[in-house]
Protein backbone atom coordinates (compact mmCIF):
# COMPACT_ATOMS: atom_id res chain seq x y z
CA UNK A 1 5.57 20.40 7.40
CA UNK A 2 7.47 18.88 4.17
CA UNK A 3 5.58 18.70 0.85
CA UNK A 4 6.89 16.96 -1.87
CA UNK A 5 5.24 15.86 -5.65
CA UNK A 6 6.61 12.51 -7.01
CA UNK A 7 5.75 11.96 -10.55
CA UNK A 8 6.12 8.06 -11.15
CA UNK A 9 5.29 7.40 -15.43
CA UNK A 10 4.37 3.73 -16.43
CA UNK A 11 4.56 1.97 -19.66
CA UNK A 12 0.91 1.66 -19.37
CA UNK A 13 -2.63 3.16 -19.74
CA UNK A 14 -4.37 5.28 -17.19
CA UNK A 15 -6.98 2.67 -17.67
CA UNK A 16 -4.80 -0.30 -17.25
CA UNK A 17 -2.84 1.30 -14.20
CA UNK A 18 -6.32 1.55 -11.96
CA UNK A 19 -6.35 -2.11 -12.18
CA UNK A 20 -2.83 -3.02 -11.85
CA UNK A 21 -2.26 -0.91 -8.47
CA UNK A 22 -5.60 -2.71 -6.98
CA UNK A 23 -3.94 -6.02 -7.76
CA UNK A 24 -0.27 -4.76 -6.82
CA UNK A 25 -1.66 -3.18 -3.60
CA UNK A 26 -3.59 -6.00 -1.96
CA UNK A 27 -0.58 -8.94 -3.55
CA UNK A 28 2.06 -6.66 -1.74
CA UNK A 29 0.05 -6.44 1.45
CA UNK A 30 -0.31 -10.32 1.58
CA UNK A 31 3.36 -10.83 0.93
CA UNK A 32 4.60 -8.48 3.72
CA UNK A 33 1.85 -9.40 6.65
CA UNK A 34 3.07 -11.62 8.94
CA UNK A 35 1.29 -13.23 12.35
CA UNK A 36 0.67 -10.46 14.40
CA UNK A 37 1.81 -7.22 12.22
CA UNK A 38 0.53 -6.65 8.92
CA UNK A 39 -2.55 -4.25 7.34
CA UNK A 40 -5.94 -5.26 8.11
CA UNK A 41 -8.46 -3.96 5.99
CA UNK A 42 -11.85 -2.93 8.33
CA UNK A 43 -13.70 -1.89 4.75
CA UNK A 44 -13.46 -1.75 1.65
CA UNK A 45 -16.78 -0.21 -0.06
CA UNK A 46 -18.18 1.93 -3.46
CA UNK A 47 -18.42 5.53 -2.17
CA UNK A 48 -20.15 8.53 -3.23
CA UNK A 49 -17.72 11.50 -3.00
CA UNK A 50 -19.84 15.27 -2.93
CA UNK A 51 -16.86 16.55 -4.60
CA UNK A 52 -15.02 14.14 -6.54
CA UNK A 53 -17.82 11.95 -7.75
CA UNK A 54 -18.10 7.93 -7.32
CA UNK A 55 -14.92 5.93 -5.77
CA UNK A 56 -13.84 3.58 -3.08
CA UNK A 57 -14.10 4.07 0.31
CA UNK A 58 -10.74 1.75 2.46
CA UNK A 59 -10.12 1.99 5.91
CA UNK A 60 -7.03 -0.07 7.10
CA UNK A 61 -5.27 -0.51 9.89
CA UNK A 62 -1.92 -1.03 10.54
CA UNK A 63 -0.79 -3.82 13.28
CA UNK A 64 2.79 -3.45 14.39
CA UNK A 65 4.22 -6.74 16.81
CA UNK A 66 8.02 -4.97 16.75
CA UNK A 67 9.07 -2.88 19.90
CA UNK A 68 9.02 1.11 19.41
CA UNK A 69 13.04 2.08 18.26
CA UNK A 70 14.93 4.12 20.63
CA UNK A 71 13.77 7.81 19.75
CA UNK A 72 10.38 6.92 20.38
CA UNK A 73 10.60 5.42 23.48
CA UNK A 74 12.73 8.50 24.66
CA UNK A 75 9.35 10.71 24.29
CA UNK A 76 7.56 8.42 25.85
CA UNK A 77 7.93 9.41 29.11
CA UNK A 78 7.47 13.07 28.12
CA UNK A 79 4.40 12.41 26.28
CA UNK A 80 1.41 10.71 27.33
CA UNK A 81 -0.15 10.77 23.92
CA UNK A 82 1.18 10.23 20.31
CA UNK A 83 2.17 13.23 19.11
CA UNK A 84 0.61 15.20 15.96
CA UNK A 85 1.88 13.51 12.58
CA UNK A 86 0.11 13.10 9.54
CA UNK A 87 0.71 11.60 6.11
CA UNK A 88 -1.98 13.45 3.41
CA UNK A 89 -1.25 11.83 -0.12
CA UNK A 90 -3.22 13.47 -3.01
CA UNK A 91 -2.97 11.61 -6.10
CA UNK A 92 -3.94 11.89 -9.76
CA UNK A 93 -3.35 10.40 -13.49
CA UNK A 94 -2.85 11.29 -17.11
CA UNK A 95 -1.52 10.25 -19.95
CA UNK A 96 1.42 11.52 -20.16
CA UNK A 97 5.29 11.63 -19.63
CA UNK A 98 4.61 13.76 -16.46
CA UNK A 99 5.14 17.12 -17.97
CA UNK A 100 1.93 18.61 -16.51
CA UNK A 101 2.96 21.35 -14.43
CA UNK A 102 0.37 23.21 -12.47
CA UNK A 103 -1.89 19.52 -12.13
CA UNK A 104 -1.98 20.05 -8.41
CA UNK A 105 -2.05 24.11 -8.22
CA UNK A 106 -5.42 24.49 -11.02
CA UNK A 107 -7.73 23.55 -7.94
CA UNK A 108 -5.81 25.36 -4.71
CA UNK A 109 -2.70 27.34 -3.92
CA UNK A 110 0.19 25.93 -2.95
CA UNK A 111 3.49 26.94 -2.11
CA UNK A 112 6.80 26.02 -3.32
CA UNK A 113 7.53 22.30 -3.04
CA UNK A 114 10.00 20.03 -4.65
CA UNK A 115 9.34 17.94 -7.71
CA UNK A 116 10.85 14.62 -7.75
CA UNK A 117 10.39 12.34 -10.79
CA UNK A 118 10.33 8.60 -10.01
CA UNK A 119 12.27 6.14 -12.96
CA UNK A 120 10.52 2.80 -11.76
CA UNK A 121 13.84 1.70 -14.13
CA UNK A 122 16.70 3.32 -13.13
CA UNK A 123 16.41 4.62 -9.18
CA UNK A 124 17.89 3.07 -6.61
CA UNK A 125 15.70 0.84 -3.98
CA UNK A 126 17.38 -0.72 -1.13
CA UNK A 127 19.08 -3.64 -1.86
CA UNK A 128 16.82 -5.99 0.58
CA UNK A 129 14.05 -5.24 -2.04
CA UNK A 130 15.39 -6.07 -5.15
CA UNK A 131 14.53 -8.94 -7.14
CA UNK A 132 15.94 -9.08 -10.66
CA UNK A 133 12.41 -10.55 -11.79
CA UNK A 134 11.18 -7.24 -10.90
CA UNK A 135 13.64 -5.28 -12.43
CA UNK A 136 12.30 -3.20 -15.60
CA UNK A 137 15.49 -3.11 -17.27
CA UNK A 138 15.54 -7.05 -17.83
CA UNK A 139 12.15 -7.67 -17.63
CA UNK A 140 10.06 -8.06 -20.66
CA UNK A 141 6.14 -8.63 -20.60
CA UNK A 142 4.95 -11.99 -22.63
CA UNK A 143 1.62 -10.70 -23.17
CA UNK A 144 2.26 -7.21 -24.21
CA UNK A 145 5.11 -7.07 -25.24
CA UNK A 146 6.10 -4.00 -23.81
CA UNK A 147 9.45 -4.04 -21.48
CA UNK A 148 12.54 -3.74 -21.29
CA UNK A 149 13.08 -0.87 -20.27
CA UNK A 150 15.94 1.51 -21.33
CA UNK A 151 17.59 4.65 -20.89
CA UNK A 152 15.47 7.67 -21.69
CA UNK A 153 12.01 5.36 -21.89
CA UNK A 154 9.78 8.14 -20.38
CA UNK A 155 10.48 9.93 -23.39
CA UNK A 156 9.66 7.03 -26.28
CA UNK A 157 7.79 4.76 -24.62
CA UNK A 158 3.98 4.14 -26.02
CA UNK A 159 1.73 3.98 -24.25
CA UNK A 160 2.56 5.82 -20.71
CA UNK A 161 0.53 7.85 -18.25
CA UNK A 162 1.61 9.75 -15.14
CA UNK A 163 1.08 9.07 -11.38
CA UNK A 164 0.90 12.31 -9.46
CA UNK A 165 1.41 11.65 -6.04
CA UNK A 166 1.18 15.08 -3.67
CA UNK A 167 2.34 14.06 0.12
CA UNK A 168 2.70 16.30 3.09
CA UNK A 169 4.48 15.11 5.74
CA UNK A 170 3.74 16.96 9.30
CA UNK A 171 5.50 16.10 12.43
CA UNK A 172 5.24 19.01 14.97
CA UNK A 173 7.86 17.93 17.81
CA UNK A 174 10.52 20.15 18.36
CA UNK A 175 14.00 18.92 17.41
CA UNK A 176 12.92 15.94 15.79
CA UNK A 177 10.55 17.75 13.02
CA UNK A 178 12.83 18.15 10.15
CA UNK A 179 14.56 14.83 10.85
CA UNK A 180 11.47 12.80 10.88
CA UNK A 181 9.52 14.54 8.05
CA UNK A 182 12.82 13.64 5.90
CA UNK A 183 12.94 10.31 6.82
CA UNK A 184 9.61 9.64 6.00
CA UNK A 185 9.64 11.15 2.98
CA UNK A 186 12.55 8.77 2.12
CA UNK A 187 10.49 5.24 3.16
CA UNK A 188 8.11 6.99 0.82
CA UNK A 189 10.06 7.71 -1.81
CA UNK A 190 10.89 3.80 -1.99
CA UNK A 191 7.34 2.49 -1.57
CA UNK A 192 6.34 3.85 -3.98
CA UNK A 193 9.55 2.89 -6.17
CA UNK A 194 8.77 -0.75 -5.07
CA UNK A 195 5.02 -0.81 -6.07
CA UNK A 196 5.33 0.82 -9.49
CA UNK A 197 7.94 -1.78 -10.00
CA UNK A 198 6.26 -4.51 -9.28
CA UNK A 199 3.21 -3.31 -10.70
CA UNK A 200 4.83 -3.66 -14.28
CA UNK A 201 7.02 -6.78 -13.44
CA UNK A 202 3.39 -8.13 -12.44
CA UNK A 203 1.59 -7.59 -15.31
CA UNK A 204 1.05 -10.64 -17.16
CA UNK A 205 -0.73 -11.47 -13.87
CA UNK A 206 -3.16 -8.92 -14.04
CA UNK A 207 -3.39 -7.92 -18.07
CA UNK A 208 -6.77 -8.72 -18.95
CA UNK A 209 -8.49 -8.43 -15.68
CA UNK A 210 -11.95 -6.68 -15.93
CA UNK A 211 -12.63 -4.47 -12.82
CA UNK A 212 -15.00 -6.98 -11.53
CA UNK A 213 -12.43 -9.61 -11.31
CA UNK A 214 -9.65 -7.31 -9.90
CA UNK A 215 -12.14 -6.24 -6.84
CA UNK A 216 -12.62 -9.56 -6.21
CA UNK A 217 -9.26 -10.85 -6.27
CA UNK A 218 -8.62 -8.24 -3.83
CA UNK A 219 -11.81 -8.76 -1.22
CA UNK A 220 -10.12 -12.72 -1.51
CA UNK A 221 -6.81 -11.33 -0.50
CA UNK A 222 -7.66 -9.08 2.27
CA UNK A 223 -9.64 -11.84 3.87
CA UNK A 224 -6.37 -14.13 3.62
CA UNK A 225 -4.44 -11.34 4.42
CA UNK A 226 -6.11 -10.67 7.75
CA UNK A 227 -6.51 -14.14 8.71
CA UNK A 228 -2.60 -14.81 8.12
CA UNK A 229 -2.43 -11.75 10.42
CA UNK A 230 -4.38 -13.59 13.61
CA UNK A 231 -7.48 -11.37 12.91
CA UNK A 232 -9.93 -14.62 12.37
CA UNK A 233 -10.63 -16.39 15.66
CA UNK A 234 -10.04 -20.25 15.16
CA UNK A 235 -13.20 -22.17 15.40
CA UNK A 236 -12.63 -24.14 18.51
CA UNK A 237 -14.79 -26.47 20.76
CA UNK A 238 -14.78 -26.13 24.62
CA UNK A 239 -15.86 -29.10 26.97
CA UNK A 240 -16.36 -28.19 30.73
CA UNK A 241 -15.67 -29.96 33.50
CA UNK A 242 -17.10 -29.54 37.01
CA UNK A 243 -18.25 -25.79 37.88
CA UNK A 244 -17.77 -23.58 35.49
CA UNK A 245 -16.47 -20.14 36.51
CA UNK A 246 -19.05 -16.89 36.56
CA UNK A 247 -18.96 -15.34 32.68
CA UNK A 248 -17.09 -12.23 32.42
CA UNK A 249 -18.32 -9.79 29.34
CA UNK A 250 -16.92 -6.87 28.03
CA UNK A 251 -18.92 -3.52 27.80
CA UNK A 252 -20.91 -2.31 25.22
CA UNK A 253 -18.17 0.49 24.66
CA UNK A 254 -15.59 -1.56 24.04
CA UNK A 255 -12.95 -1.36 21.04
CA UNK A 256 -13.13 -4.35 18.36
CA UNK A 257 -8.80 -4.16 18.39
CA UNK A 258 -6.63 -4.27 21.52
CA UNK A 259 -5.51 -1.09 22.68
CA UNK A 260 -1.64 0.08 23.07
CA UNK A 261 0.17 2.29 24.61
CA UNK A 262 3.07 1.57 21.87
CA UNK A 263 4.54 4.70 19.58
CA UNK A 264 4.46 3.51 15.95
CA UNK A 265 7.51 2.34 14.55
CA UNK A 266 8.06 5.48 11.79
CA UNK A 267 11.56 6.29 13.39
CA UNK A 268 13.65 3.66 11.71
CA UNK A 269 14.53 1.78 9.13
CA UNK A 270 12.29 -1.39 8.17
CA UNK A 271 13.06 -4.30 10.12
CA UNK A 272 15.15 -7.34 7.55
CA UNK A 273 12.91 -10.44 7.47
CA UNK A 274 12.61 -13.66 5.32
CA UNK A 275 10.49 -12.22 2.28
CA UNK A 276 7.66 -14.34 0.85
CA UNK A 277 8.11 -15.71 -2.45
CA UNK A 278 4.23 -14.75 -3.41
CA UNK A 279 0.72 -14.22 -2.68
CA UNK A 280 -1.47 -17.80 -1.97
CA UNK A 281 -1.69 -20.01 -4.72
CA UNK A 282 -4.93 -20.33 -3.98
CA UNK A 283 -5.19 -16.35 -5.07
CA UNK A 284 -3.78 -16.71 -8.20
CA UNK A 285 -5.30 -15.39 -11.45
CA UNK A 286 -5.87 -18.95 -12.97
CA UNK A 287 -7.62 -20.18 -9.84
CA UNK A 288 -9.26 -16.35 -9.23
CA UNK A 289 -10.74 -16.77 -13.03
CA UNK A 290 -11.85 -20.69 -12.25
CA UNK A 291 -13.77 -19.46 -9.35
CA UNK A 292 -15.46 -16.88 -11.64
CA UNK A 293 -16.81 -19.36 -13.95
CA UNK A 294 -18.36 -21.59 -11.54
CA UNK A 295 -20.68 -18.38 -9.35
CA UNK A 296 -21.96 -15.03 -10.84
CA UNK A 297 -20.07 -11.64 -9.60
CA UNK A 298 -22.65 -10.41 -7.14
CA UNK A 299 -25.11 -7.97 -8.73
């Protein structure tokens, strides 16, 4: 097991952040999803936590159409099942410059773990990700002003809050554990790099967005998102001629997804593919806030 806390600061308000990752997440998501492979969301609903009060409940899936890379399908004939790894991310916000130190330890004990701060400025990203639209150092926001970004921001920048991000990584397969847990920790590392990123470069999009607006932007997206996936049968019409053949029906039991025997594809690098230059136009904020003027947000 490797546990690591990444402390990512934005120029922005803990307030303004909630909405700007909602709209960040579900643009990203279209933009990467492809026919066949992509996240589908299954729900998306208000929940009533026992412990931590009112949020959002999200289930997603994730639909992989590559082959498994090499390691993977080495275990496979060892293993008949997938074997135990998990990815637990705990996250929380203030505003600050991230110099909170015991925000994770004042409600459990935890061990020693590294603390790695994130400079959505200055850190690397692999090169296949980087857009100079999106870079903070050049980028400068039109309607708050706020941007570029230079050396030593964190530490004059007003206003800024802190992302907290707790992850434990836990692979249990002998001779591969440490390997793996690393190299997940490093895909991590750079999604989340990415996504603050673009969350910033992004927000004249989203500046200005009441939470209303932002959910429903986002229940719009996933629905294009999983129909760009091949989730949403094509209406189609069927004409038969001469004897039709006896109906065959699935059981009751059976899943709503197609089951594989396929590893997941966590063992290598992300496959290189032609990049999409943006979510739908017909998602975008102007045509998002047209749509709210002509039907009432649901009650």
């Amino acid at each position: 097991m490797l546990v690591k806390e990444y402390r990512i600061c934005m120029p922005l308000t803990t307030e303004e952040y909630r909405v700007g990752q909602l709209y960040t997440i579900s643009k990203h998501s279209h933009q990467e999803s492809e026919k066949g492979e992509g996240v589908e969301v299954v729900k998306n609903e208000p929940h009533e936590d026992p412990v931590h009060g009112p949020g959002q409940f999200t289930e997603k899936r994730v639909h992989l159409s590559s082959p498994p890379p090499r390691p993977t399908a080495a275990l496979s004939p060892q293993c008949s099942f997938l074997p135990k790894f998990s990815i637990y991310i705990e996250t929380k916000y203030e505003d600050n410059c991230g110099d909170s130190e015991n925000i994770f330890r004042s409600d459990k004990i935890l061990g020693d773990h590294e603390v790695s701060f994130l400079d959505i400025a200055f850190d690397e990203i692999p090169e296949r990700y980087y857009r100079s639209p999106e870079d903070p150092r050049y980028f400068s926001s039109a309607k708050t002003g706020r941007g570029p970004l230079r050396e030593g921001w964190r530490q004059h920048t007003k206003p800024i809050m802190c992302s907290y991000k707790l992850v434990t990584v836990k692979f249990e397969v002998w001779g591969l554990q440490t390997r793996v847990e690393q190299f997940v920790h490093k895909v991590i590392r750079d999604i989340l790099l990415i996504g603050h990123r673009q969350a910033f470069a992004w927000v004249d999009e989203w500046c200005g967005m009441t939470m209303e607006e932002v959910r429903r932007y986002e229940r719009e997206t996933q629905e294009a998102t999983n129909e760009l996936i091949g989730l949403v049968a094509p209406a189609i019409s069927v004409s038969e001629v001469g004897q039709p053949a006896a109906p065959r029906s699935a059981p009751a039991s059976a899943p709503s997804t197609p089951l594989t025997d396929d590893a997941p594809d966590f063992l290598a690098a992300p496959k290189t593919r032609p990049r999409k230059k943006s979510a739908p136009e017909t998602l975008t904020l102007p045509a998002l806030r047209e749509r709210a003027n002509q039907r009432p947000f649901p009650k």
